[in-house]
N, C-alpha and C. Protein backbone atom coordinates (compact mmCIF):
# COMPACT_ATOMS: atom_id res chain seq x y z
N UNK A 1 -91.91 51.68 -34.72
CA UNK A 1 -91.23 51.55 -33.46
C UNK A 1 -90.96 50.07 -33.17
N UNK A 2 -89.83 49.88 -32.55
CA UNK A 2 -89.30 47.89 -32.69
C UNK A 2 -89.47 48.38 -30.98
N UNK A 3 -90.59 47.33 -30.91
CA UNK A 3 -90.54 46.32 -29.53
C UNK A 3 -89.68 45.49 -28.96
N UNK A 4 -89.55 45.66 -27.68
CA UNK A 4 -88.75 44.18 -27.05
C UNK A 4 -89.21 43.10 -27.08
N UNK A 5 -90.16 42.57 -27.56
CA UNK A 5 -91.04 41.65 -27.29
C UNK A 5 -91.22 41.00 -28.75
N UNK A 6 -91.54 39.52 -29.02
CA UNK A 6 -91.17 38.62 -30.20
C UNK A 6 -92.46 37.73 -29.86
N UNK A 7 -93.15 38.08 -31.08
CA UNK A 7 -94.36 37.00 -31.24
C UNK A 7 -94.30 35.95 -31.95
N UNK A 8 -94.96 34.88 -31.41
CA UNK A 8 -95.20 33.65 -32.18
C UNK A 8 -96.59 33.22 -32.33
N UNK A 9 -96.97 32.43 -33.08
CA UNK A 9 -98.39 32.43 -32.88
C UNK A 9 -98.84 31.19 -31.59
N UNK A 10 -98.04 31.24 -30.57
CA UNK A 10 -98.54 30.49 -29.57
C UNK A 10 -97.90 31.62 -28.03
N UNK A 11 -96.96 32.46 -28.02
CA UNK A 11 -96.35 33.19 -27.24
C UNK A 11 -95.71 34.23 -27.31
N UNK A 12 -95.55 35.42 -26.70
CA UNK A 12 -95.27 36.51 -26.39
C UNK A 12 -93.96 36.22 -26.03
N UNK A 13 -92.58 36.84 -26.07
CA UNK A 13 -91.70 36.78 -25.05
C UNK A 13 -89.85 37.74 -25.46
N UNK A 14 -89.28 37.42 -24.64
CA UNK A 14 -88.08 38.77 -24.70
C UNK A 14 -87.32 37.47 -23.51
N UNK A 15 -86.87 36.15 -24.52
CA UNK A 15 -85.61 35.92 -24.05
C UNK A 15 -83.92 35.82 -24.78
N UNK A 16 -83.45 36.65 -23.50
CA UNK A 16 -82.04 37.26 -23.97
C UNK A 16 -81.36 36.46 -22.58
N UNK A 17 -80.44 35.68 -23.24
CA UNK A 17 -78.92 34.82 -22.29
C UNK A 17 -77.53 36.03 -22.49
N UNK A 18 -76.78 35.89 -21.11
CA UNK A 18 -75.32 36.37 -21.36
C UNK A 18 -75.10 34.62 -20.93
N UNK A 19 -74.00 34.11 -22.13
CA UNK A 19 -72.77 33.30 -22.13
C UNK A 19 -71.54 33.51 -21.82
N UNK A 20 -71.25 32.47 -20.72
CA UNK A 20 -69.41 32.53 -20.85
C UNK A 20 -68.84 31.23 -20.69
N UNK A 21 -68.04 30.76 -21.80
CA UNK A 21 -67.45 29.88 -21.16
C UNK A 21 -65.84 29.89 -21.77
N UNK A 22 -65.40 28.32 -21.55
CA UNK A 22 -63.66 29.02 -21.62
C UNK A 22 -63.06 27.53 -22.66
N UNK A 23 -62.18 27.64 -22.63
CA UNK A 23 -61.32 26.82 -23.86
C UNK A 23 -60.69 25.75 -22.29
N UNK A 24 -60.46 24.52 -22.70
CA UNK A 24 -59.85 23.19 -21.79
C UNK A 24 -58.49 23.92 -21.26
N UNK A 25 -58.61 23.84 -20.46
CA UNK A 25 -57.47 24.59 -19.41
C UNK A 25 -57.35 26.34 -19.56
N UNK A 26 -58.33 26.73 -20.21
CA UNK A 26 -58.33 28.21 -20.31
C UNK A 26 -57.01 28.53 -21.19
N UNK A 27 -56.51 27.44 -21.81
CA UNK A 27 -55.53 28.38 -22.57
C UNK A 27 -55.85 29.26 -23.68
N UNK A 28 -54.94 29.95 -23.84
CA UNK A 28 -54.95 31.15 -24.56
C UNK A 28 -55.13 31.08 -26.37
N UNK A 29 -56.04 30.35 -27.05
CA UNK A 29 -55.95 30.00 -28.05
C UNK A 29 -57.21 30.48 -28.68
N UNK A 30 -57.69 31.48 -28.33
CA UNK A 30 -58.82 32.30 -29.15
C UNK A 30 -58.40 33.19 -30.00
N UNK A 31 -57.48 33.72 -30.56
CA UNK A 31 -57.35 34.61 -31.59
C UNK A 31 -56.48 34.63 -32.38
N UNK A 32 -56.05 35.76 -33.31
CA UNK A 32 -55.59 35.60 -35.00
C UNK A 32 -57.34 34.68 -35.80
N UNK A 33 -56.77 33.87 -36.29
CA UNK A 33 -56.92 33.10 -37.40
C UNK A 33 -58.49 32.29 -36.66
N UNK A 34 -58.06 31.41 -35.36
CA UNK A 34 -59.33 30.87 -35.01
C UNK A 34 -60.09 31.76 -34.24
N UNK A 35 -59.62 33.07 -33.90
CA UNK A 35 -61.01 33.63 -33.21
C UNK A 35 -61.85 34.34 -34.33
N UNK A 36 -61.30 34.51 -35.83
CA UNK A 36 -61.82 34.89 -36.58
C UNK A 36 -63.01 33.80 -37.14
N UNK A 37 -62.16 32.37 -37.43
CA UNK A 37 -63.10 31.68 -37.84
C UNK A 37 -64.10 31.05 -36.87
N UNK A 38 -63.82 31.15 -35.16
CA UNK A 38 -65.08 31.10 -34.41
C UNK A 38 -65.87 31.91 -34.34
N UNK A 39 -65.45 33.67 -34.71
CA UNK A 39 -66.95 34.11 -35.13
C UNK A 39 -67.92 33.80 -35.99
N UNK A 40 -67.08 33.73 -37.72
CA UNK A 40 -67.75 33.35 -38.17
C UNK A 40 -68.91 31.82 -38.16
N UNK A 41 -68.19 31.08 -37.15
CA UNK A 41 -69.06 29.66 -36.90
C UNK A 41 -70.03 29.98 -36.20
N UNK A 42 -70.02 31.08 -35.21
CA UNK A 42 -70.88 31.56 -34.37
C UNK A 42 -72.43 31.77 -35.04
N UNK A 43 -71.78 32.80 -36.12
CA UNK A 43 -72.69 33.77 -36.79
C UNK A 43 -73.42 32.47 -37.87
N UNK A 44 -72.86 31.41 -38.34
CA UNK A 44 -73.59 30.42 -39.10
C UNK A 44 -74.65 29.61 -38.27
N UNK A 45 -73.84 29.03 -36.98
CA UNK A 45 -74.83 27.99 -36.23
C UNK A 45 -75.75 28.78 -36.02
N UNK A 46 -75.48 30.41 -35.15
CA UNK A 46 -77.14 30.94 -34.97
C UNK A 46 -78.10 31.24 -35.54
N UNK A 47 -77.65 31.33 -37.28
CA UNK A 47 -78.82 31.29 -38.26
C UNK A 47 -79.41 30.36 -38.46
N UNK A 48 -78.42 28.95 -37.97
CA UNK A 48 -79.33 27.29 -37.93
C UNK A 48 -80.26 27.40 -37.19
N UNK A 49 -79.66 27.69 -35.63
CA UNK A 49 -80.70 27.34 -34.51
C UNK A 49 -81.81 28.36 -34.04
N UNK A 50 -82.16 29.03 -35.14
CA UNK A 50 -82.60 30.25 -34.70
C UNK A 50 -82.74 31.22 -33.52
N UNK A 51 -81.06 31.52 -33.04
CA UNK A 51 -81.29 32.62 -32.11
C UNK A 51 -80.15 33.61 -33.02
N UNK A 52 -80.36 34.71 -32.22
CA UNK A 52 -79.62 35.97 -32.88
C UNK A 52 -78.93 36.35 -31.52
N UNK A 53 -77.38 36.52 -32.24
CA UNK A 53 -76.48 37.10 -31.29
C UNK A 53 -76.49 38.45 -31.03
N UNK A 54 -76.73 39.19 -30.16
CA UNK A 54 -76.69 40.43 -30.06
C UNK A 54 -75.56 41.16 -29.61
N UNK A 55 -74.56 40.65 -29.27
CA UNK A 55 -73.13 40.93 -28.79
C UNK A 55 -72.29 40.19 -28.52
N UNK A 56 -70.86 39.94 -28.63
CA UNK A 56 -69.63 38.96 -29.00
C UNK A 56 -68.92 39.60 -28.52
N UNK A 57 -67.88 38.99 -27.68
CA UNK A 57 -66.83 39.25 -27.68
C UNK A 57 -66.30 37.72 -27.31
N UNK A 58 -64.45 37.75 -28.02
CA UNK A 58 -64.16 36.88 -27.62
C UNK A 58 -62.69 37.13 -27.19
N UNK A 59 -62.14 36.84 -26.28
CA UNK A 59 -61.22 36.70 -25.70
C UNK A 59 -60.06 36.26 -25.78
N UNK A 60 -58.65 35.94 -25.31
CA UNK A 60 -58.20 34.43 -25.60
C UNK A 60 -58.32 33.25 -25.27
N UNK A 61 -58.79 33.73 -23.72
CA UNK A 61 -59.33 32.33 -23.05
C UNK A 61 -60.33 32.25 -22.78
N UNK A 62 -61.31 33.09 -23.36
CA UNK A 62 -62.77 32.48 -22.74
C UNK A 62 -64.08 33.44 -24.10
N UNK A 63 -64.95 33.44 -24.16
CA UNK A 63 -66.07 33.48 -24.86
C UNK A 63 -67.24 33.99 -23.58
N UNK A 64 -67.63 35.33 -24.68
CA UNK A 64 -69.08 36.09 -24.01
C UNK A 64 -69.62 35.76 -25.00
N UNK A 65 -70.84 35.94 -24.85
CA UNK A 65 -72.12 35.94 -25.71
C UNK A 65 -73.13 36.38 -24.77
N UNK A 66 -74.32 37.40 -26.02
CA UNK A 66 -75.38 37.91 -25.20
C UNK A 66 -76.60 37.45 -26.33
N UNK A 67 -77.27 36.78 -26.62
CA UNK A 67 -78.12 35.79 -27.78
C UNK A 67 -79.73 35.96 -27.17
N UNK A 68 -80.44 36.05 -28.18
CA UNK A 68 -81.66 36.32 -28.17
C UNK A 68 -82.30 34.87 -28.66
N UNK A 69 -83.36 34.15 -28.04
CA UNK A 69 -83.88 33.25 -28.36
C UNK A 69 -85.39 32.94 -28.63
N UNK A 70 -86.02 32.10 -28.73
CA UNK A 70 -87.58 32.27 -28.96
C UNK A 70 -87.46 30.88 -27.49
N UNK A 71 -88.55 30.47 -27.87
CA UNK A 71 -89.44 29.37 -26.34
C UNK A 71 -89.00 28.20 -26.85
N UNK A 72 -88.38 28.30 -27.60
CA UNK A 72 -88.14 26.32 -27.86
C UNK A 72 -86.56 25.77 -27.55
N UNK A 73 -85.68 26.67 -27.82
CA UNK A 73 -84.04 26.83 -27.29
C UNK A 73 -84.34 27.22 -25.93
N UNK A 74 -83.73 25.62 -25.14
CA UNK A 74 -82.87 25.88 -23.83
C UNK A 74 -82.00 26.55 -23.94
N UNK A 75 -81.45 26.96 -22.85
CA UNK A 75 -80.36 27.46 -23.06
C UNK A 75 -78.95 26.54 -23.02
N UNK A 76 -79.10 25.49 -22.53
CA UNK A 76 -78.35 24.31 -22.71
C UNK A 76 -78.00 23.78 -23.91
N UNK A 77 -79.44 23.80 -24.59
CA UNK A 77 -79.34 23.55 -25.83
C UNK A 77 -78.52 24.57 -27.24
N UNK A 78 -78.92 25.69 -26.52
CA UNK A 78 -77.64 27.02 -27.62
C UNK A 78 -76.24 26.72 -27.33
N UNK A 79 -75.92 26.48 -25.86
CA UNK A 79 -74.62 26.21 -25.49
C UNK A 79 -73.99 25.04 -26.06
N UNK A 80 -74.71 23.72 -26.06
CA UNK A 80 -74.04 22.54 -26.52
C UNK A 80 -74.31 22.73 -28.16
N UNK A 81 -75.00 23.38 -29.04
CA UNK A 81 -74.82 23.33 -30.50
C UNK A 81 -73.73 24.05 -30.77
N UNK A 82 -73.86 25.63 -29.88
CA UNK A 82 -72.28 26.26 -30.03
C UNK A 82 -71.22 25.91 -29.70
N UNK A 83 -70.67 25.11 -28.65
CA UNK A 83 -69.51 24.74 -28.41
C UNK A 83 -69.43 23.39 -29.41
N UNK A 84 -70.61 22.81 -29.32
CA UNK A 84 -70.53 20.98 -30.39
C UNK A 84 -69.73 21.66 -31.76
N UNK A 85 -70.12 22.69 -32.44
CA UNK A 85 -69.91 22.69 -34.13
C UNK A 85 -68.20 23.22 -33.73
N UNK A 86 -68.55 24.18 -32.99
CA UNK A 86 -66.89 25.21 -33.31
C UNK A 86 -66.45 23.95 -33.05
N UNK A 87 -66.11 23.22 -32.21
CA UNK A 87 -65.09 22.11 -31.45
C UNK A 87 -64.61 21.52 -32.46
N UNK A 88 -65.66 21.08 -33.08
CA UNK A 88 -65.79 19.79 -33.95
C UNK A 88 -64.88 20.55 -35.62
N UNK A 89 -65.04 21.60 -36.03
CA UNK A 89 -64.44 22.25 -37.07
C UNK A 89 -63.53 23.11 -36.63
N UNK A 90 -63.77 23.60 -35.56
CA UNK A 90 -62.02 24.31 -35.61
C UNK A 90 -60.96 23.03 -34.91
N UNK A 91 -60.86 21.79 -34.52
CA UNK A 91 -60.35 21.40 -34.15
C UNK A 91 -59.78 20.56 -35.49
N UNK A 92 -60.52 20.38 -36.21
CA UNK A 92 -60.27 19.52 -38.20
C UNK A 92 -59.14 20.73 -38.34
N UNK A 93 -59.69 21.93 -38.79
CA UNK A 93 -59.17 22.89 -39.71
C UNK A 93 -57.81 23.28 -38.51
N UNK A 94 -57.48 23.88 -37.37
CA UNK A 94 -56.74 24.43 -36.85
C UNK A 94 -55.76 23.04 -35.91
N UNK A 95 -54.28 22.70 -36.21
CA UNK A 95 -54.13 21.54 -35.73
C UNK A 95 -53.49 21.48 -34.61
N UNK A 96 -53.18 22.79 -34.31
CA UNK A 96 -52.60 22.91 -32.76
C UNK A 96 -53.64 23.01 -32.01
N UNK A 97 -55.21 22.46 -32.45
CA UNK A 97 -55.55 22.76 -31.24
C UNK A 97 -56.11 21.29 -30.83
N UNK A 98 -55.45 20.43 -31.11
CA UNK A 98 -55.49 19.18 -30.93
C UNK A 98 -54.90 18.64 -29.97
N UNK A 99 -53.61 19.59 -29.84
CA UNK A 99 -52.84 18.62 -28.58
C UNK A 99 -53.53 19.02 -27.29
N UNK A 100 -54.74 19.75 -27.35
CA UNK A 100 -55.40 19.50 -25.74
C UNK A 100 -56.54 18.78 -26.11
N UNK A 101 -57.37 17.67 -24.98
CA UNK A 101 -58.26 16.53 -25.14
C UNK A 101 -59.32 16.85 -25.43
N UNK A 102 -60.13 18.48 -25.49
CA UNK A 102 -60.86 18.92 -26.22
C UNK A 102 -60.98 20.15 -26.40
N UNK A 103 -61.74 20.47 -27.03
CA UNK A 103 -61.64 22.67 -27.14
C UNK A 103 -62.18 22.87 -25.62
N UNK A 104 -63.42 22.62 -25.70
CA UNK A 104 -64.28 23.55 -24.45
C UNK A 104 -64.04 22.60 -22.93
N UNK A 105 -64.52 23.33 -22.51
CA UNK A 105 -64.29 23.21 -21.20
C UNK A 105 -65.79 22.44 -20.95
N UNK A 106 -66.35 21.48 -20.01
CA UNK A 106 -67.51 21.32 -19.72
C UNK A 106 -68.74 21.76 -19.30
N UNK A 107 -68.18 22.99 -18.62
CA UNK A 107 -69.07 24.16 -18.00
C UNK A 107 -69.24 25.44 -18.78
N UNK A 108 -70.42 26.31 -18.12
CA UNK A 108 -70.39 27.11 -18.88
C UNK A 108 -70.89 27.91 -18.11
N UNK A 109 -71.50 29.60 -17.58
CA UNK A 109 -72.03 30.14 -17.17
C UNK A 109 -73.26 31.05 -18.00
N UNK A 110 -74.22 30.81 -17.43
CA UNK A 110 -75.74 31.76 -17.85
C UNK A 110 -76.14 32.69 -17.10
N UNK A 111 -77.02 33.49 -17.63
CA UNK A 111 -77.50 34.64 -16.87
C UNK A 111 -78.54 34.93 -18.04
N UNK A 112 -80.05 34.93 -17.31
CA UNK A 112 -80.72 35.32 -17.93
C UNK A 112 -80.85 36.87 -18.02
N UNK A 113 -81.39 37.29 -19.20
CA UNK A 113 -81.44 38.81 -19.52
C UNK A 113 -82.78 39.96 -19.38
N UNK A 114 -83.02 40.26 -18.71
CA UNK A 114 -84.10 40.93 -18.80
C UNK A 114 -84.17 42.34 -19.54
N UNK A 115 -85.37 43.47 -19.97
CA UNK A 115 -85.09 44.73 -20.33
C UNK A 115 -84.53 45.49 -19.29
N UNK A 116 -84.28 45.53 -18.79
CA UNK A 116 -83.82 46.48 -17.36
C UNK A 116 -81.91 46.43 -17.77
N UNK A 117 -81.42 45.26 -17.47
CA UNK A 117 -80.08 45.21 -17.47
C UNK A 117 -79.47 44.51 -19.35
N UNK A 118 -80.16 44.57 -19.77
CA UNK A 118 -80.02 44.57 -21.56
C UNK A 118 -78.60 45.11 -21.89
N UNK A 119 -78.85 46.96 -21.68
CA UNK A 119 -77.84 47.31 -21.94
C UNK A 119 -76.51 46.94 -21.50
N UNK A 120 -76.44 46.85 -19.70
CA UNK A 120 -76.07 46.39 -19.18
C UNK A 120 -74.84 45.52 -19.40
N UNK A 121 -75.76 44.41 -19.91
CA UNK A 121 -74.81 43.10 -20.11
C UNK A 121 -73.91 43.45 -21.53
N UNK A 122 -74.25 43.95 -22.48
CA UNK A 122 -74.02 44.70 -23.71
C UNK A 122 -72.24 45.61 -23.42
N UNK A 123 -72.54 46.65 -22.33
CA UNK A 123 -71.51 47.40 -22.31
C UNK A 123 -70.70 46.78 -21.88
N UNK A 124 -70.91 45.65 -20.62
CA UNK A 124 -70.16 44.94 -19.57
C UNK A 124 -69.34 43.90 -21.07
N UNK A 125 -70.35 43.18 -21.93
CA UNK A 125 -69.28 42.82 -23.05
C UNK A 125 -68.16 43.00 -23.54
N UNK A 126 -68.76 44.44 -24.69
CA UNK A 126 -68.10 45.32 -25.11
C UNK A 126 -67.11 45.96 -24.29
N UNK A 127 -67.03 46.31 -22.92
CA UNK A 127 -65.86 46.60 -22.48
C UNK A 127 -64.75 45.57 -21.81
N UNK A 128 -64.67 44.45 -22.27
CA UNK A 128 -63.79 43.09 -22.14
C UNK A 128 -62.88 43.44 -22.70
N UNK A 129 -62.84 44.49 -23.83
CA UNK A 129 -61.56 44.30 -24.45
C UNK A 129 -60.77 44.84 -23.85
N UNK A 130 -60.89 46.17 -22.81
CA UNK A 130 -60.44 47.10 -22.40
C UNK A 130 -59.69 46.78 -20.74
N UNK A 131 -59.88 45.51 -20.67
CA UNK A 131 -59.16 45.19 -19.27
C UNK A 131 -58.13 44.67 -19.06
């Protein structure tokens, strides 16, 4: 039986973030070609920083994420490695996305996750595409 709960040998714990944030002026430049290769950047940095994404969606103008972490990732800290790498490589590789002064936007929105609203945040994802 899989627990909600993630041991370390110093702590117990079940933290889960919903992410959102958006592209410099919210334009519309998340998909084809770079929303493909920002998943995949997604799915690399979180095997660096050790958290696990548990749900994605991405948009054209903006980015969910629902990420599972241990006690040592702020959540500041998941946000600025994820927006730092994509920025920094999809902005090399993709060259229209240069003529704005940077990818992300400065802000970002959090919400911590508890077991209660888990699913919750999950369906509320997953049904982004549908609006």
């Amino acid at each position: 039986m899989k627990t909600r709960w993630t041991h370390s040998n110093k702590a117990v714990y079940n933290l889960g973030y919903h992410f959102i944030w958006c592209p410099k002026y919210r334009k519309q430049i998340l998909k084809g070609k770079v929303k493909e290769r920002l998943i995949e950047l997604f799915i690399n940095k979180s095997k660096n920083i050790d958290i696990i994404i548990k749900e994605m969606e991405i948009m054209p103008d903006h980015v969910h994420l629902f990420v599972k972490s241990s006690t040592i990732n702020s959540p500041h800290y998941i946000v600025q490695q994820l927006k730092g790498v994509t920025s920094r490589i999809l902005r090399k590789e993709f060259k229209e996305l240069r003529k704005i002064p940077t990818l992300w936007t400065r802000s970002y929105y959090c919400e911590s996750v508890g077991h209660i609203s888990e699913k919750t945040i999950i369906k509320y994802i997953q049904d982004q595409t549908n609006k």
